[in-house]
C-alpha atoms as a PDB file:
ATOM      1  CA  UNK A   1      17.515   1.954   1.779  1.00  0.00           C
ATOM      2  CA  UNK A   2      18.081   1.162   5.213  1.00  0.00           C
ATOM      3  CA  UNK A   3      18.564   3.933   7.850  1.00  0.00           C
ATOM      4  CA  UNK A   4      21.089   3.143  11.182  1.00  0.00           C
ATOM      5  CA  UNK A   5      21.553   5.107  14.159  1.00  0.00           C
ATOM      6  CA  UNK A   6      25.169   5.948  12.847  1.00  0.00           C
ATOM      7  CA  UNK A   7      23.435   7.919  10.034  1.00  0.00           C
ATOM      8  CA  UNK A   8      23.504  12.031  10.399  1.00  0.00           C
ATOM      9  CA  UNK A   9      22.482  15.012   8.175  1.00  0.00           C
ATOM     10  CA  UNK A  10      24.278  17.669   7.679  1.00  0.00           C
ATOM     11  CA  UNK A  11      22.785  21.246   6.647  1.00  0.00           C
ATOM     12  CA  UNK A  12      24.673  23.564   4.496  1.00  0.00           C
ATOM     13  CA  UNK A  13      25.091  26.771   3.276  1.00  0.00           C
ATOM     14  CA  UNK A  14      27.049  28.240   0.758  1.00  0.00           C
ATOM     15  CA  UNK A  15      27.284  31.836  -1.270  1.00  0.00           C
ATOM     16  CA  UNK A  16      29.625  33.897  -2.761  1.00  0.00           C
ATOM     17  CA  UNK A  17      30.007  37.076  -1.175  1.00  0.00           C
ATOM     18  CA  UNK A  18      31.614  40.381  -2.293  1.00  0.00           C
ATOM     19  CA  UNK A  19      33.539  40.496   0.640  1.00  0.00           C
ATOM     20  CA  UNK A  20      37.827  39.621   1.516  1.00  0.00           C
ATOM     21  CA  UNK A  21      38.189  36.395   3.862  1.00  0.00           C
ATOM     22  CA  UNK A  22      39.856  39.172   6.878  1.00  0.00           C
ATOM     23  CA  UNK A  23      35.927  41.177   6.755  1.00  0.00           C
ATOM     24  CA  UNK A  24      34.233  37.618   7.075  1.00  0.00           C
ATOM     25  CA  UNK A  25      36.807  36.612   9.895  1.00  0.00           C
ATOM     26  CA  UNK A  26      36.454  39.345  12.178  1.00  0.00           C
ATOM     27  CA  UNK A  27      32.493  38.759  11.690  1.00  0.00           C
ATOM     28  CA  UNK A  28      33.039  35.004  12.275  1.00  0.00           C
ATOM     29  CA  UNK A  29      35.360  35.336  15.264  1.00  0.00           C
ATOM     30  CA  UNK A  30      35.178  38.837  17.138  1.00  0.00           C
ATOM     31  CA  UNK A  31      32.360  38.699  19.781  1.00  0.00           C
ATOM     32  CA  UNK A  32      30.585  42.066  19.252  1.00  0.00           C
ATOM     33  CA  UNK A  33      30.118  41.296  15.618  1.00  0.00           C
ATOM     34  CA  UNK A  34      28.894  38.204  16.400  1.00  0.00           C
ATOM     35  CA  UNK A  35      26.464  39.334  18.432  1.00  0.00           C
ATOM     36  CA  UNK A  36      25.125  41.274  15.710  1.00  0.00           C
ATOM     37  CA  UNK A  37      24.490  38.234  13.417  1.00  0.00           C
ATOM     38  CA  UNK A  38      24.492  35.249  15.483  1.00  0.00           C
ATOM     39  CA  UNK A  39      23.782  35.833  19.345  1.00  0.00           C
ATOM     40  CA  UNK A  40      25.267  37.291  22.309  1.00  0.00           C
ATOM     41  CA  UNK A  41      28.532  35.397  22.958  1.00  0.00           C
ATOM     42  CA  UNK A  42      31.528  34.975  24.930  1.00  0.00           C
ATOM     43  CA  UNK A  43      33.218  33.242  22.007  1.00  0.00           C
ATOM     44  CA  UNK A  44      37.519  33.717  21.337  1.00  0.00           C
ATOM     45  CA  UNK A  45      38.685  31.996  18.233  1.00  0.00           C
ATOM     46  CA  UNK A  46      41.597  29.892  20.446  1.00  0.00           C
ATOM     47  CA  UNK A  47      41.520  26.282  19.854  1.00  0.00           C
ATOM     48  CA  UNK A  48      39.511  24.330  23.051  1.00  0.00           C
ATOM     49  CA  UNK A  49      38.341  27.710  24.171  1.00  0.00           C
ATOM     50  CA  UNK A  50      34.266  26.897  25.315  1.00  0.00           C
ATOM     51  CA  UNK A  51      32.007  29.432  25.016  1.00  0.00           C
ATOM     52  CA  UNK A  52      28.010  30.080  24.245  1.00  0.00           C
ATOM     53  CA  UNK A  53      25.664  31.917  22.667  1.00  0.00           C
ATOM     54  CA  UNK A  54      22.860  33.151  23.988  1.00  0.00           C
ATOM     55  CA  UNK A  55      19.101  34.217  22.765  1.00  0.00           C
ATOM     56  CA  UNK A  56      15.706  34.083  23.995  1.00  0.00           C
ATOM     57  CA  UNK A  57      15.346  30.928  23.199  1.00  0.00           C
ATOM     58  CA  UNK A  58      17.878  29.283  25.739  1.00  0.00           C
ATOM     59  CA  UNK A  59      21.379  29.571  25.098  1.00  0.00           C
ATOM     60  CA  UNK A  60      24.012  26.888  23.143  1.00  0.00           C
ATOM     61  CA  UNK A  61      27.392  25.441  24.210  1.00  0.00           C
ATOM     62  CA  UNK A  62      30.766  25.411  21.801  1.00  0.00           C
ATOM     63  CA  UNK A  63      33.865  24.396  21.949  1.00  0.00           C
ATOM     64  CA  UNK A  64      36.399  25.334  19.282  1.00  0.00           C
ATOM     65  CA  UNK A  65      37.950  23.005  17.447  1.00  0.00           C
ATOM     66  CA  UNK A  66      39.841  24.314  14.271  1.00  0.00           C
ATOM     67  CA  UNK A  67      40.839  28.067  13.983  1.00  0.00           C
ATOM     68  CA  UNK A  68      43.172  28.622  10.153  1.00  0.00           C
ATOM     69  CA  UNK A  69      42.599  32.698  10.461  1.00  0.00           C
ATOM     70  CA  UNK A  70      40.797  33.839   7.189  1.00  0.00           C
ATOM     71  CA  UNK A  71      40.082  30.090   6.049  1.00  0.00           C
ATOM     72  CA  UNK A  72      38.656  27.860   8.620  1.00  0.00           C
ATOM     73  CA  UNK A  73      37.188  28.342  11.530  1.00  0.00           C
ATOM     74  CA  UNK A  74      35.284  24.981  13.025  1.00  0.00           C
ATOM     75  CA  UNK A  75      33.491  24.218  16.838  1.00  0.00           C
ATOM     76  CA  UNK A  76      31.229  22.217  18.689  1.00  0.00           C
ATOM     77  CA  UNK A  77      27.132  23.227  19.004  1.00  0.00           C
ATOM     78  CA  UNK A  78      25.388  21.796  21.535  1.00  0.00           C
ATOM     79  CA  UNK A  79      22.024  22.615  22.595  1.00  0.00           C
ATOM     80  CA  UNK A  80      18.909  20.257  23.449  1.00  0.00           C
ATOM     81  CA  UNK A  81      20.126  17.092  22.980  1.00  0.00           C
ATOM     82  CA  UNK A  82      21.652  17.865  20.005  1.00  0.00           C
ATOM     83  CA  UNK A  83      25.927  17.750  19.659  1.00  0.00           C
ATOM     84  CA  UNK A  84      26.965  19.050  16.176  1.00  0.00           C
ATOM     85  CA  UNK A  85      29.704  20.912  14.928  1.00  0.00           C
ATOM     86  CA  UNK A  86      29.857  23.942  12.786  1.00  0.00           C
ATOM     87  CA  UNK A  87      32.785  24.309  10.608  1.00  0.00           C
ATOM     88  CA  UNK A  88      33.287  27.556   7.900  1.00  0.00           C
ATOM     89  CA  UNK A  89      35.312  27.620   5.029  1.00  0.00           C
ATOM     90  CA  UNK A  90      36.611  30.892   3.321  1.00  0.00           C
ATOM     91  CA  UNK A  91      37.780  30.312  -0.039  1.00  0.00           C
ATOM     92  CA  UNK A  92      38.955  33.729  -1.862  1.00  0.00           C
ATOM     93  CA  UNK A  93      37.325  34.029  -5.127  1.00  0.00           C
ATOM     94  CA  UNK A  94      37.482  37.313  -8.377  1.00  0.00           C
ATOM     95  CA  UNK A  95      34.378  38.729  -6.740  1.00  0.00           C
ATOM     96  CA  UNK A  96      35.300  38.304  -3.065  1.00  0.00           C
ATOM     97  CA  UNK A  97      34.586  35.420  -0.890  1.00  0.00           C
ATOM     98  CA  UNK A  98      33.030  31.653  -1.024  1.00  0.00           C
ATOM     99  CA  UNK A  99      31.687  31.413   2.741  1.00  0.00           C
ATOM    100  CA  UNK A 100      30.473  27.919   3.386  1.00  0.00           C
ATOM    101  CA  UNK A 101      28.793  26.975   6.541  1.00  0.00           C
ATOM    102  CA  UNK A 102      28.383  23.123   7.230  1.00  0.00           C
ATOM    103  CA  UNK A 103      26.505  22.087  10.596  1.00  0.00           C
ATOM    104  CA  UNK A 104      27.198  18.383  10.891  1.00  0.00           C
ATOM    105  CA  UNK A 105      25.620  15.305  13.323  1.00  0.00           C
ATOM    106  CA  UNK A 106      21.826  15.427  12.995  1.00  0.00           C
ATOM    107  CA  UNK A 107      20.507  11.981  14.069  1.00  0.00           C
ATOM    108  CA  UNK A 108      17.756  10.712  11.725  1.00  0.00           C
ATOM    109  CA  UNK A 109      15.435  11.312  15.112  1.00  0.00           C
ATOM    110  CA  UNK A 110      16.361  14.986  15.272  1.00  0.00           C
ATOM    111  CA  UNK A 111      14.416  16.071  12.388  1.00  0.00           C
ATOM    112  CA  UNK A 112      12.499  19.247  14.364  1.00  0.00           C
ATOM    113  CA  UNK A 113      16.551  20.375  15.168  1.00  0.00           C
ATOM    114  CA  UNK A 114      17.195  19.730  11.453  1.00  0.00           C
ATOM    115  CA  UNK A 115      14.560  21.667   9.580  1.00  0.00           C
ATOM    116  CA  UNK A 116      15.314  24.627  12.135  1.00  0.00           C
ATOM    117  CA  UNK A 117      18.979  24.822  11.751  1.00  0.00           C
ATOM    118  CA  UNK A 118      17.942  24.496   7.659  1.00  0.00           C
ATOM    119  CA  UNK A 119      15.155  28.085   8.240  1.00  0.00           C
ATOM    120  CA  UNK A 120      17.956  29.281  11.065  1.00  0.00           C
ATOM    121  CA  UNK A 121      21.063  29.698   9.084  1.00  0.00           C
ATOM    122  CA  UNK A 122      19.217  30.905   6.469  1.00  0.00           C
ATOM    123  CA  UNK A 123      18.105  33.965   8.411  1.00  0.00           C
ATOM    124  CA  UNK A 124      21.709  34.039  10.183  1.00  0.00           C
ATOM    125  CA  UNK A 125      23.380  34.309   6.900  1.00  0.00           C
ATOM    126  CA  UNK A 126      21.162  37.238   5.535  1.00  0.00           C
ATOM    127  CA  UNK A 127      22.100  38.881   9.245  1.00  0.00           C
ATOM    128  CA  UNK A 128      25.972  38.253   8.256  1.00  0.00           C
ATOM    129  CA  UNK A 129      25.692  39.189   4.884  1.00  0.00           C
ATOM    130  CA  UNK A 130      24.015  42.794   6.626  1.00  0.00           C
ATOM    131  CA  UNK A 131      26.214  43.254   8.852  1.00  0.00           C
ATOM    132  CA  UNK A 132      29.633  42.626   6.280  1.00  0.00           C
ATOM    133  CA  UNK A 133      27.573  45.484   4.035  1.00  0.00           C
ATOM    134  CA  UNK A 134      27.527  47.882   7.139  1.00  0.00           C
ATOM    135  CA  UNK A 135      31.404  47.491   9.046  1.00  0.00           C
ATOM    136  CA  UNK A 136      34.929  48.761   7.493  1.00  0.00           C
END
C-alpha cells in the first residue's frame, strides 16, 4: 500500500450518552461550559466566527464552519502546524444522545499530533461527560 501526501487520519470518538442533544449543545457551544471541559475560549457558535482556546500548553485557532443547533456543530483547529477540523454530530437516541466527535486532516508526518489528539479527546470527553452529569 502506497502512502501520498494527500493521505490524512482522522481520530474519532463516539458514545452514547444519557443526555438530550439541547444539554450537549450548550456544553458544545456556550463559552463558560466550555471552559470547563475543553479550555478557556472566546468561542460563539455563528458561522465564520474565529475564536481560540487556550491552555498551558499554547493556545489553538478555530474558525466555525457548520452550526445545525442540537445536531451539528463543525470548525477549524489549528495549532502547530497542524490545520484540522472538528465536526460533532448529535443524533437523539431511547437512552439520550449519540455524541460523535471526528477531528479530520492529520498528514501521515503528523503522527506525534495524531496519537495526542487520540489520548486528548479521550480525557476531553470524560471532562464533558462530567460536566453534562453536574449542570441543569
Amino acid at each position: 500500500m502506497n502512502e501520498t501526501s494527500t493521505e490524512t487520519l482522522s481520530v474519532v470518538v463516539e458514545r452514547e450518552v444519557p443526555f438530550p442533544p439541547e444539554k450537549i449543545w450548550r456544553a458544545l457551544t456556550q463559552p463558560q461550559l466550555i471552559e470547563e471541559w475543553l479550555m478557556k475560549n472566546d468561542f460563539k457558535p455563528v458561522v465564520d466566527h474565529r475564536f481560540n482556546l487556550r491552555a498551558d500548553w499554547g493556545a489553538v485557532d478555530g474558525q466555525v464552519l457548520v452550526v445545525e443547533p442540537n445536531k451539528t456543530l463543525s470548525y477549524t483547529w489549528a495549532a502547530y502546524g497542524l490545520a484540522s477540523v472538528v465536526t460533532w454530530t448529535l443524533t437523539p437516541t431511547s437512552k439520550g444522545t449519540h455524541l460523535r466527535m471526528e477531528q479530520s486532516g492529520f498528514r501521515p508526518d503528523q503522527k506525534q499530533a495524531y496519537h495526542g489528539a487520540k489520548g486528548g479527546w479521550q480525557q476531553f470527553f470524560a471532562a464533558l461527560e462530567q460536566l453534562l452529569a453536574r449542570i441543569d
